[in-house]
Protein backbone atom coordinates (compact mmCIF):
# COMPACT_ATOMS: atom_id res chain seq x y z
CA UNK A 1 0.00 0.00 0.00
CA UNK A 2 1.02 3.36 -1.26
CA UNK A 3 1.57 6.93 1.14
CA UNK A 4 2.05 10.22 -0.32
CA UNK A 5 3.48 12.88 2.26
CA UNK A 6 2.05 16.64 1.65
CA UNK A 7 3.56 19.74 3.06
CA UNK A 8 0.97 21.04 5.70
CA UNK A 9 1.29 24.39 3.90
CA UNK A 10 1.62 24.54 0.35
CA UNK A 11 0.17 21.04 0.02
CA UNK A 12 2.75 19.81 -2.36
CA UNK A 13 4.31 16.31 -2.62
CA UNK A 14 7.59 15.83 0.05
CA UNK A 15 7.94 12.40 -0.10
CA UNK A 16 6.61 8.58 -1.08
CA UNK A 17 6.54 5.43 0.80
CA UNK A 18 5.08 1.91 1.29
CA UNK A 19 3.23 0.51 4.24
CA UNK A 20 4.01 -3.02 5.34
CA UNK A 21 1.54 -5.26 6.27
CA UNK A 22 1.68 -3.31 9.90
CA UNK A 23 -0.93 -0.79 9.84
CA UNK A 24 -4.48 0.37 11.61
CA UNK A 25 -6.43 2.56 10.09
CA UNK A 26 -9.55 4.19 11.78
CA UNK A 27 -12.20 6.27 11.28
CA UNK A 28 -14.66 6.65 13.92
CA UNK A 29 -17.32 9.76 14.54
CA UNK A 30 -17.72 8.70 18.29
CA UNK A 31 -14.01 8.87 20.03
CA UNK A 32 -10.90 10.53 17.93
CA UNK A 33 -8.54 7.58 17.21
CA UNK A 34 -5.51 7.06 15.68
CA UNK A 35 -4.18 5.52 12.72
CA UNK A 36 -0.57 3.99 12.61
CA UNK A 37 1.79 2.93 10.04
CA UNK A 38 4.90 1.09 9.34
CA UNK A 39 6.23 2.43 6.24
CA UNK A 40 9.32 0.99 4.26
CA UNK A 41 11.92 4.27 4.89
CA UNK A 42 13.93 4.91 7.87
CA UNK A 43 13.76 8.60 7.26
CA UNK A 44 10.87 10.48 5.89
CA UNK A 45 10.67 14.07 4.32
CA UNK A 46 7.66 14.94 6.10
CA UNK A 47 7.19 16.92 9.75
CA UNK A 48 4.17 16.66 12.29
CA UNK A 49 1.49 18.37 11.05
CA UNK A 50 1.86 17.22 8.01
CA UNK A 51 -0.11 15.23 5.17
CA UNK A 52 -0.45 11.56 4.66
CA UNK A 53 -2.65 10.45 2.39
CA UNK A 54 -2.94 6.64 1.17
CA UNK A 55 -3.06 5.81 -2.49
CA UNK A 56 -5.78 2.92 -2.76
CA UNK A 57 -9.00 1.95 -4.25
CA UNK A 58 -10.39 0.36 -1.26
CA UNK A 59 -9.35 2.75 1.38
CA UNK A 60 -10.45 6.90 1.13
CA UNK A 61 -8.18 8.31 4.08
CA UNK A 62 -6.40 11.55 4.58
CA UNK A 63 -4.48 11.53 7.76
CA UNK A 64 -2.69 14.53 9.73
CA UNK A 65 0.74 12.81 11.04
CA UNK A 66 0.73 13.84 14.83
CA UNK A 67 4.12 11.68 15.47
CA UNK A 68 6.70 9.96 13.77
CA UNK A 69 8.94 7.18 15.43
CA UNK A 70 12.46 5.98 13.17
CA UNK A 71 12.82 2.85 14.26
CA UNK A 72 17.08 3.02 13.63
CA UNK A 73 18.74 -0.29 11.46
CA UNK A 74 15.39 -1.30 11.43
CA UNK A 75 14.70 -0.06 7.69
CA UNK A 76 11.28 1.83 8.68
CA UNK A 77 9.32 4.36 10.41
CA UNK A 78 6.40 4.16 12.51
CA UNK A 79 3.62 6.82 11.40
CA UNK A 80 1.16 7.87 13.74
CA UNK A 81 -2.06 10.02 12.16
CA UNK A 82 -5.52 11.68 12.51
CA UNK A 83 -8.08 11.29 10.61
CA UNK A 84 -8.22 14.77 8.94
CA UNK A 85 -11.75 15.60 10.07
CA UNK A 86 -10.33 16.19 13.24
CA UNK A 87 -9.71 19.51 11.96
CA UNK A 88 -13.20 19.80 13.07
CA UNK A 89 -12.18 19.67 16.85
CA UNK A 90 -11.84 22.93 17.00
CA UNK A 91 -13.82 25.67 19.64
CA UNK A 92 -15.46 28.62 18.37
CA UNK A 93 -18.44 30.39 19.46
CA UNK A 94 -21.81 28.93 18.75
CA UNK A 95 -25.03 30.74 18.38
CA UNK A 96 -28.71 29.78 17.98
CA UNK A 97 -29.66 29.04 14.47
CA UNK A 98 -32.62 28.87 12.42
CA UNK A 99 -32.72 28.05 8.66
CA UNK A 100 -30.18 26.03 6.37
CA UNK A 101 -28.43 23.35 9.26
CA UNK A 102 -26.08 22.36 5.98
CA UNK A 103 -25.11 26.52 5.09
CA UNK A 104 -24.79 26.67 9.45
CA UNK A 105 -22.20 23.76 9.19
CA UNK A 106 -20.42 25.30 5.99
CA UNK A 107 -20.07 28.48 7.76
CA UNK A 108 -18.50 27.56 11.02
CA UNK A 109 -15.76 25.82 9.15
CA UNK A 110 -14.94 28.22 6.36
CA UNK A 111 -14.60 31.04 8.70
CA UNK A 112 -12.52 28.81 11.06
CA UNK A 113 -10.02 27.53 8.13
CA UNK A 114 -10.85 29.65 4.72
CA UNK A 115 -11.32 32.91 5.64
CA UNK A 116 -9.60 33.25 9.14
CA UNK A 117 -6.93 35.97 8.80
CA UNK A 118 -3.80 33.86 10.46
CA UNK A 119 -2.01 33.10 7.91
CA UNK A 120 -0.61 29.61 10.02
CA UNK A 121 -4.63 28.32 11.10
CA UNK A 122 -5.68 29.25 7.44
CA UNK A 123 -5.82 25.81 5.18
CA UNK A 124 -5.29 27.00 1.82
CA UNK A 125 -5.49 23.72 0.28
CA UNK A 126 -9.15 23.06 1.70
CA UNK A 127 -12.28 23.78 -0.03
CA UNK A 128 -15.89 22.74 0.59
CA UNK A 129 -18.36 21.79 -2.18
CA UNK A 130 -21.51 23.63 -1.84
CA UNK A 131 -23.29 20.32 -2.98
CA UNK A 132 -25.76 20.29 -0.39
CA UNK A 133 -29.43 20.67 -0.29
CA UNK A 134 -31.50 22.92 1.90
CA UNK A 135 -31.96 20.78 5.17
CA UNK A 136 -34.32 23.40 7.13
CA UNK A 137 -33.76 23.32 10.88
CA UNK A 138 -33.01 24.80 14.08
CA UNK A 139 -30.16 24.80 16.72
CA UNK A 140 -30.03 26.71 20.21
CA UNK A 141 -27.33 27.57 22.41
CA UNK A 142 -27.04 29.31 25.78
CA UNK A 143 -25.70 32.64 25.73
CA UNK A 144 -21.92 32.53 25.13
CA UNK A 145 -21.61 29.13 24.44
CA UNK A 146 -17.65 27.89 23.64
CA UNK A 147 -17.55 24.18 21.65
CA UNK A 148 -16.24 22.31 18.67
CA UNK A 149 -17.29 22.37 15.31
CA UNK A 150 -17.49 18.08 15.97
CA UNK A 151 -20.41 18.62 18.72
CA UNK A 152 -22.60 20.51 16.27
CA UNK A 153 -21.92 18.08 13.73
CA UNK A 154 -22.85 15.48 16.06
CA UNK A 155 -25.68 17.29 16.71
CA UNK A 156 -26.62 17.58 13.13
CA UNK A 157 -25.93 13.80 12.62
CA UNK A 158 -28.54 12.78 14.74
CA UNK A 159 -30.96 15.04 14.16
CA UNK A 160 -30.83 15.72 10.41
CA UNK A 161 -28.93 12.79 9.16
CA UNK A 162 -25.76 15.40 8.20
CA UNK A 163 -22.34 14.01 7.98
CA UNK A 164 -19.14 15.36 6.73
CA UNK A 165 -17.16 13.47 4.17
CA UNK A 166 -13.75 14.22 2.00
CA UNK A 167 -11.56 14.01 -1.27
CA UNK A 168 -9.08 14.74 -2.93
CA UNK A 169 -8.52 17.29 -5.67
CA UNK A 170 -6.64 16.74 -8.74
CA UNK A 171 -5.37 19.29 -11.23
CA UNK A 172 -3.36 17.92 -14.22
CA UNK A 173 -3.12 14.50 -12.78
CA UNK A 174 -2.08 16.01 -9.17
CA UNK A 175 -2.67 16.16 -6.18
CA UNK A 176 -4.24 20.04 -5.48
CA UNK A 177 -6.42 19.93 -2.61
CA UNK A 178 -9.24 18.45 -0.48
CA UNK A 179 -12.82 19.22 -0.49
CA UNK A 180 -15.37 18.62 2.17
CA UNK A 181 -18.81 17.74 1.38
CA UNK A 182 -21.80 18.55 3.78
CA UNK A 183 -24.13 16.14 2.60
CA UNK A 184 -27.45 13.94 3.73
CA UNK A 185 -26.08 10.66 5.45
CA UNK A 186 -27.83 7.36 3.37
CA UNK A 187 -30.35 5.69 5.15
CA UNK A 188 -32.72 2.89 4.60
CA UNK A 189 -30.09 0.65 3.59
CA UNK A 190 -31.46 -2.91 5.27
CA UNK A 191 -28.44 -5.45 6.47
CA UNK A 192 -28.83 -8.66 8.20
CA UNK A 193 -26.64 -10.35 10.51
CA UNK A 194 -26.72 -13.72 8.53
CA UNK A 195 -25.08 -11.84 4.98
CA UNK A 196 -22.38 -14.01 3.86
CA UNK A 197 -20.10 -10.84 3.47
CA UNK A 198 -20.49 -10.63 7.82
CA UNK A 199 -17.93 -13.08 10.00
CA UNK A 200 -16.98 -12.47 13.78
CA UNK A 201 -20.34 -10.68 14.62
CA UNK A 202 -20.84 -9.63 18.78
CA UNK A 203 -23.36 -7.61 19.91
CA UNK A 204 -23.22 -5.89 22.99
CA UNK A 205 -25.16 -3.48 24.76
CA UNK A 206 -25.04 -1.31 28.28
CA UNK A 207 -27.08 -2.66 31.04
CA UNK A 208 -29.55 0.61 30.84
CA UNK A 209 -32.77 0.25 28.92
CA UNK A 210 -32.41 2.76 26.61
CA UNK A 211 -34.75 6.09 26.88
CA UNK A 212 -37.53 5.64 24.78
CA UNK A 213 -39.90 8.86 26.10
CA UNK A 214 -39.12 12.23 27.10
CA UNK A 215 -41.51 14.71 29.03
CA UNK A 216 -40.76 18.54 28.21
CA UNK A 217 -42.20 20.61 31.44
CA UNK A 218 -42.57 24.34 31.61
CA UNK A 219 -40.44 26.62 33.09
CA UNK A 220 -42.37 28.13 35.64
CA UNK A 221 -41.00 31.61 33.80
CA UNK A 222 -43.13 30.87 30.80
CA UNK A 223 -45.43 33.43 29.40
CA UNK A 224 -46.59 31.70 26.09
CA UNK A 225 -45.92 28.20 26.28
CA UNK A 226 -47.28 26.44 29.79
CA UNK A 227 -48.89 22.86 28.68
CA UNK A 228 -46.04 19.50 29.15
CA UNK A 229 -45.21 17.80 25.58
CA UNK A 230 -43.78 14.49 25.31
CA UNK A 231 -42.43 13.01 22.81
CA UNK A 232 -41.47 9.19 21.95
CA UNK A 233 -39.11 6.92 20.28
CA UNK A 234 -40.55 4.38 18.18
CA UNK A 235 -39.12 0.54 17.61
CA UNK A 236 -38.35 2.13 13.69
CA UNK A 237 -35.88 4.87 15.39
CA UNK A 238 -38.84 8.13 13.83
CA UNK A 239 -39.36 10.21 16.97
CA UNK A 240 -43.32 11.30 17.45
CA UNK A 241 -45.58 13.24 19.89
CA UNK A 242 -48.01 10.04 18.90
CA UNK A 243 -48.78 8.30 22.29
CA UNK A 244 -51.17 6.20 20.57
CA UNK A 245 -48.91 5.14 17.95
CA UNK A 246 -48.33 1.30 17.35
CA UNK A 247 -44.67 1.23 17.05
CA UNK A 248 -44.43 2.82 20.82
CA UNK A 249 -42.31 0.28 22.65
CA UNK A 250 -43.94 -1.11 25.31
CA UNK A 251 -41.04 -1.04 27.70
CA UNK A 252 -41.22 2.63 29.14
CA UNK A 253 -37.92 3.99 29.80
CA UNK A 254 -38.55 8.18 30.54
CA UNK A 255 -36.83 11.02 31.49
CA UNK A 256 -38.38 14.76 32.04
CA UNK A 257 -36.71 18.17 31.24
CA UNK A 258 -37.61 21.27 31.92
CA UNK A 259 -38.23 24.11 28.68
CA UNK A 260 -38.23 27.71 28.45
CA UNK A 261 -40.31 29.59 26.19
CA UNK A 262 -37.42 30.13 23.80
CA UNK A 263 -36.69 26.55 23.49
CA UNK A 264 -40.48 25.12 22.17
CA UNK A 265 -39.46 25.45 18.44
CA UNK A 266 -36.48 23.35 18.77
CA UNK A 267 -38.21 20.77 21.48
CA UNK A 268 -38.54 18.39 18.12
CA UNK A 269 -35.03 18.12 17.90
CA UNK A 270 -33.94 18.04 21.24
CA UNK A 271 -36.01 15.15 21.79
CA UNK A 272 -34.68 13.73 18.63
CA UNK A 273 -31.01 14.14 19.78
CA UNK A 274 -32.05 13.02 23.54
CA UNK A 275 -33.69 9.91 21.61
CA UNK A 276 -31.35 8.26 18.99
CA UNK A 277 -28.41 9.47 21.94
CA UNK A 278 -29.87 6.45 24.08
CA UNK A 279 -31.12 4.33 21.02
CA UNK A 280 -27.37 3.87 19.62
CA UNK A 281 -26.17 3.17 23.33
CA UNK A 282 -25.04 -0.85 21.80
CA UNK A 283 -21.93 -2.00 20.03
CA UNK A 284 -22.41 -4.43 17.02
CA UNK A 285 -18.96 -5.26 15.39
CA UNK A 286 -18.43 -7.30 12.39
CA UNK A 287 -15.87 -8.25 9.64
CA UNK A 288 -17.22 -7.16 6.19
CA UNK A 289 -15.55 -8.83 3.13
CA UNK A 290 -14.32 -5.67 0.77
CA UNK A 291 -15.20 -8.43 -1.73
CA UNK A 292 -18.79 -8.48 -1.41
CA UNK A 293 -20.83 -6.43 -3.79
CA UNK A 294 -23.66 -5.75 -2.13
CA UNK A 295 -22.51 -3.58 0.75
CA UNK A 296 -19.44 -1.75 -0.91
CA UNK A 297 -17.64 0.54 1.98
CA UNK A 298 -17.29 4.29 0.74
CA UNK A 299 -19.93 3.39 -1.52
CA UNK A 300 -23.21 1.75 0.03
CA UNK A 301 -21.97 2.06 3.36
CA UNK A 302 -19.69 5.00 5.63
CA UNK A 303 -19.27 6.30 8.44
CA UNK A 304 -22.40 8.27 9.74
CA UNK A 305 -24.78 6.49 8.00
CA UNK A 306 -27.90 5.19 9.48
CA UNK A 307 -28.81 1.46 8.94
CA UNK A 308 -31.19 -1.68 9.51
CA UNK A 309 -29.62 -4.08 11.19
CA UNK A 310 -31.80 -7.08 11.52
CA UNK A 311 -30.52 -10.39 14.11
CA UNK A 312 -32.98 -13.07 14.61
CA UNK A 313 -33.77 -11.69 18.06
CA UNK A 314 -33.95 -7.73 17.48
CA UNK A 315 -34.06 -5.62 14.94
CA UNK A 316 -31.77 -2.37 15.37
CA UNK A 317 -31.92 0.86 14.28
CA UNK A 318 -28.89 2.41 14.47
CA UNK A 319 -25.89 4.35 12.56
CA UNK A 320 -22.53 3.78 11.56
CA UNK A 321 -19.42 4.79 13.87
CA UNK A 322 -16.48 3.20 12.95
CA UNK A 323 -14.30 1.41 10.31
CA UNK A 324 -11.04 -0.49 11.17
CA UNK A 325 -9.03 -1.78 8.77
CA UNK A 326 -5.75 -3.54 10.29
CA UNK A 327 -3.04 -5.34 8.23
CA UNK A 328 -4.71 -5.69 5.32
CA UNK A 329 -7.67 -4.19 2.69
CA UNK A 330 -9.69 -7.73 2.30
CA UNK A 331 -12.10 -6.81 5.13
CA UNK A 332 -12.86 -3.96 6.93
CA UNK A 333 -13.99 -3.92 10.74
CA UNK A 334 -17.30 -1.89 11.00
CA UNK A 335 -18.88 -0.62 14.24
CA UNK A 336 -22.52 -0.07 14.38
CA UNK A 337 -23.60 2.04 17.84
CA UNK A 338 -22.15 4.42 20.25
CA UNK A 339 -21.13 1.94 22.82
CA UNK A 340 -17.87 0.77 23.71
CA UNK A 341 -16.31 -1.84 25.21
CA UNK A 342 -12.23 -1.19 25.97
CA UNK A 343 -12.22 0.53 29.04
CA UNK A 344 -10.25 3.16 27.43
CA UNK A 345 -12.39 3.81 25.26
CA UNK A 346 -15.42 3.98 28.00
CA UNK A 347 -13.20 7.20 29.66
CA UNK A 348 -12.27 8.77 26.31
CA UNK A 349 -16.53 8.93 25.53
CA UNK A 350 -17.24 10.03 29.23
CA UNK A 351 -14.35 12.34 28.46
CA UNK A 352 -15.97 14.02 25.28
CA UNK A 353 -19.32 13.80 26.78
């Protein structure tokens, strides 16, 4: 496998190398992780901070290299990178928003990286597509509030299905750029446990039943708005204000909060994020075969989309989180859920929570 090493600034090629068969790769929306390489030099032209971007087919990753290890007489380097949509870690201020969620997202980054005046936090190289639709929608804030550009899009994940993806840009058979695109994550796509492409599925889950009704009560402040409105989670993963409705699950799990009169156009999505928040709270791994051609990652299947998964016991609805692919491109370890099981992984979520 194929690395091509890009100055952080001017985004042109430093250097080339090879990975061994010694690599992890991961992309995950729930905790940051790393990605590490072995490649086949024992010096590289290339500085922390820099790009790494791997040449392949299979495998659409650009990486920020946060350290670099020469392993001396050894003839290699260990690599260490992010995945570069951790540019999106970054705090700025957020404000209440009501219109285009897509043109909110596109804004917070290009002022943070396209039109920011320091010359060392601009990226010149990046670009974002204005390929989007209009997703109407609404976000509040309190007054003042200080958080990344990866908790709104978490936000907007969940509650209007909006995800973040990358490529490359090529001018004259080069390498010129990246673009993000703001787009609509897929869903409906219907997988079952028993598809031959699946090996080494587990299924876990945390111990809590997961919320399936929320009860907004006034603030006792409130001039306009004074009546409670709940709102539930159906077995299908839609959200409704629908007591009545006949894909209510049964098992009550509920939690109450209370709402100001400011916050009862936006009570939809709270309850929304509250919601799918506690219906992803399970961890379904699996193996998928890159050979299959059904369910073709990058392609049918990525990271923030939201999926069917469907066991002989339960069917779950539930998104994307995470792609692994270690030593090799004929399978690809996929993630479904926000729960995890490493311990260190546990703290880094509770962390970022």
């Amino acid at each position: 496998m194929e690395v091509i090493f890009l100055d952080r600034i001017n985004f042109q090629v430093i250097d080339y190398a090879f990975v061994n068969t010694n690599f992890q790769v991961v992309i995950d929306s729930v905790i940051p992780q790393k990605s590490n390489f072995s490649v086949n030099k024992e010096k590289i032209n290339a500085n922390i901070g820099d790009i790494m971007v791997i040449k392949s087919k299979e495998l659409n990753y650009i990486g920020i290299i946060c350290s670099i290890e020469k392993e001396e007489d050894k003839g290699y380097t260990n690599v260490q990178t992010n995945d570069f949509i951790s540019i999106l870690d970054i705090k700025v201020k957020l404000t209440s928003y009501t219109g285009n969620m897509a043109l909110y997202l596109y804004n917070l980054i290009y002022n943070a990286y396209i039109s920011n005046t320091d010359a060392f936090q601009k990226i010149n190289f990046l670009t974002i597509a204005k390929d989007y639709g209009s997703i109407a929608g609404s976000i509040s804030f309190e007054k003042d509030t200080i958080n990344s550009i990866t908790s709104v899009l978490n936000t907007l994940n969940k509650s209007y299905s909006i995800g973040v993806f990358y490529n490359l840009i090529y001018s004259d058979g080069k390498i010129s750029g990246v673009e993000l695109h703001i787009s609509e994550c897929q869903k409906g796509l219907i997988l079952k446990s028993n598809f031959k492409g699946i090996k080494n599925l587990v299924i876990s889950s945390s111990d809590d039943q997961s919320l399936n009704k929320i009860i907004f009560i006034p603030s006792d402040d409130n001039t306009s708005h004074r009546g409670n409105i709940s709102y539930y989670l159906l077995s299908n993963g839609a959200v409704t204000t629908d007591s009545t409705n006949s894909l209510r699950i049964k098992n009550v799990s509920v939690t109450s909060k209370i709402y100001q009169d400011s916050d009862y156009e936006n009570l939809s999505n709270i309850a929304k994020s509250e919601l799918l928040i506690s219906s992803f709270d399970h961890s379904i791994t699996f193996d998928l075969l890159m050979s299959n051609k059904v369910v073709v990652p990058f392609k049918d299947l990525n990271v923030g989309d939201f999926i069917e998964f469907i066991t002989p016991n339960k069917t779950y609805q539930t998104m994307v989180t995470q792609f692994i692919f270690k030593n090799n491109l004929t399978q690809v370890g996929v993630t479904l859920g926000e729960y995890r099981i490493k311990l260190t992984d546990k703290i880094k979520l509770l962390s970022r929570k």
